[in-house]
Protein backbone atom coordinates (compact mmCIF):
# COMPACT_ATOMS: atom_id res chain seq x y z
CA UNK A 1 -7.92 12.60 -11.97
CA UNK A 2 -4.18 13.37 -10.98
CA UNK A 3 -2.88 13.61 -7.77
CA UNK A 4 -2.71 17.27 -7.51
CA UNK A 5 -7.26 16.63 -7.94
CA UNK A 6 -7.11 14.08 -5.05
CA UNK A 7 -5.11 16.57 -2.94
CA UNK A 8 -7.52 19.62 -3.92
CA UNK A 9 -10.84 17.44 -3.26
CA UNK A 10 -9.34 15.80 0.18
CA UNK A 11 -8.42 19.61 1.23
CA UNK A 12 -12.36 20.82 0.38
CA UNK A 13 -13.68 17.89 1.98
CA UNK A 14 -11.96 17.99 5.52
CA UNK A 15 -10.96 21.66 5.80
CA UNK A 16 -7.28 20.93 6.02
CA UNK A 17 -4.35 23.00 4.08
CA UNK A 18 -3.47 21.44 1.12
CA UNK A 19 0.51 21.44 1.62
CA UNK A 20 -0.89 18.66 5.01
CA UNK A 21 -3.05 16.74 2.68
CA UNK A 22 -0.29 16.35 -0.04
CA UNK A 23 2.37 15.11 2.29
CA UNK A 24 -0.35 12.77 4.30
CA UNK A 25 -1.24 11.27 0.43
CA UNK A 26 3.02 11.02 -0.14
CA UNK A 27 3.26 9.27 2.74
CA UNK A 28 0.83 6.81 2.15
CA UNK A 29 1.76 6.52 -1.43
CA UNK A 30 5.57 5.68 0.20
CA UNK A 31 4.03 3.35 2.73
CA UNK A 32 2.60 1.72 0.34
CA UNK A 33 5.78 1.09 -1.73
CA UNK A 34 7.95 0.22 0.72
CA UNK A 35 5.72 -2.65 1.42
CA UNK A 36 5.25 -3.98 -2.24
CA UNK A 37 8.84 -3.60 -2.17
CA UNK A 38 9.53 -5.79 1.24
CA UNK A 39 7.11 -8.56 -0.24
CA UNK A 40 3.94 -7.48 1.83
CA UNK A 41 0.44 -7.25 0.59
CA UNK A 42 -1.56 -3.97 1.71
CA UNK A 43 -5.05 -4.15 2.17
CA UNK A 44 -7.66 -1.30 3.03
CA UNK A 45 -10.87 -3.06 3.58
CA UNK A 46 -13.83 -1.70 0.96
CA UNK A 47 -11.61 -0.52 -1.12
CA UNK A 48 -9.51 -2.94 -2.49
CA UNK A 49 -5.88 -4.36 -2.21
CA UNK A 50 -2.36 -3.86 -3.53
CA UNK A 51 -0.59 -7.25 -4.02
CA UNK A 52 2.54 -8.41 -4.94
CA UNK A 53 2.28 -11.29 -7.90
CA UNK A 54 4.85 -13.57 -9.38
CA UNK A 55 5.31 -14.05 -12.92
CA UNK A 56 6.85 -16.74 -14.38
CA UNK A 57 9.96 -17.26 -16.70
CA UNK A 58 8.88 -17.47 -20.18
CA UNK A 59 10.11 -17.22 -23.90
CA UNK A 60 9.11 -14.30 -25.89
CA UNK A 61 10.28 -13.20 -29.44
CA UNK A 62 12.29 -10.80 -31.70
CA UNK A 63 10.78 -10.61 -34.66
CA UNK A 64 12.72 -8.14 -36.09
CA UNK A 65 16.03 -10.38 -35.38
CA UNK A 66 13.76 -13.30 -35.69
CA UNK A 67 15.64 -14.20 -32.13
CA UNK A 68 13.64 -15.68 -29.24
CA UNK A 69 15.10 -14.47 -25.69
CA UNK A 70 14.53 -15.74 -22.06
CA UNK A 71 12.59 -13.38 -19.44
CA UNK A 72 12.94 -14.36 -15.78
CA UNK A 73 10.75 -14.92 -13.28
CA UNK A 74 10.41 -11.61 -11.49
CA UNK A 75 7.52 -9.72 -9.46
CA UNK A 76 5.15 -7.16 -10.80
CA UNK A 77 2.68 -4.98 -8.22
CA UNK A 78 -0.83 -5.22 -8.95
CA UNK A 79 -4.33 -3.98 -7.43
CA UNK A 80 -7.39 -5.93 -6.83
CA UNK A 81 -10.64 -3.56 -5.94
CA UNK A 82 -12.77 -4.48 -3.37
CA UNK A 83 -16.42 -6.46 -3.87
CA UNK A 84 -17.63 -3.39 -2.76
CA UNK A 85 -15.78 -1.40 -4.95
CA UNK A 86 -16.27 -3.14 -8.33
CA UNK A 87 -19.60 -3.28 -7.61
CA UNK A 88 -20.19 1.44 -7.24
CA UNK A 89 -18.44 1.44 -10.86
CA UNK A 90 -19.94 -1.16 -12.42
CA UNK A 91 -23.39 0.54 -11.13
CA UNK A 92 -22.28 3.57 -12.35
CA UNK A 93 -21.33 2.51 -16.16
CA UNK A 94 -24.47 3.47 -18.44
């Protein structure tokens, strides 16, 4: 499903124009960002939660050079589904 499906199926559901429902899902979308990018968790309750996780430095390899290099510490966004969630698609997987 692409965005352009969420924004037709949002539009059928609640009757609004579709130009409304794309710029309500951009904002969101941007909301969303700007707050992974400022550090802060976002969490919508039954659905799940987009989180902001640390990974360390470690060592990895060139094995074409046969080098090794260094990658730093940095932070990667992530999303953890709900209880609720995890539970519809695991009911739904036949």
């Amino acid at each position: 499903m692409t965005k352009a499906d969420i924004v037709n199926e949002v539009a059928k559901a609640t009757g609004m124009e579709k130009i409304m429902v794309q710029n309500v899902i951009e904002s969101f979308m941007e909301s969303v960002k700007d707050s992974l990018s400022k550090n802060e968790n976002v969490y919508l309750r039954g659905f799940g939660s987009f989180i902001v996780k640390e990974r360390a430095q470690k060592t990895a390899r060139n094995i074409s050079k046969n080098t090794t290099i260094v990658i730093p510490a940095h932070k990667i966004p992530s999303f953890k589904p709900a209880k609720v969630f995890m539970g519809k698609v695991k009911n739904n997987v036949k």
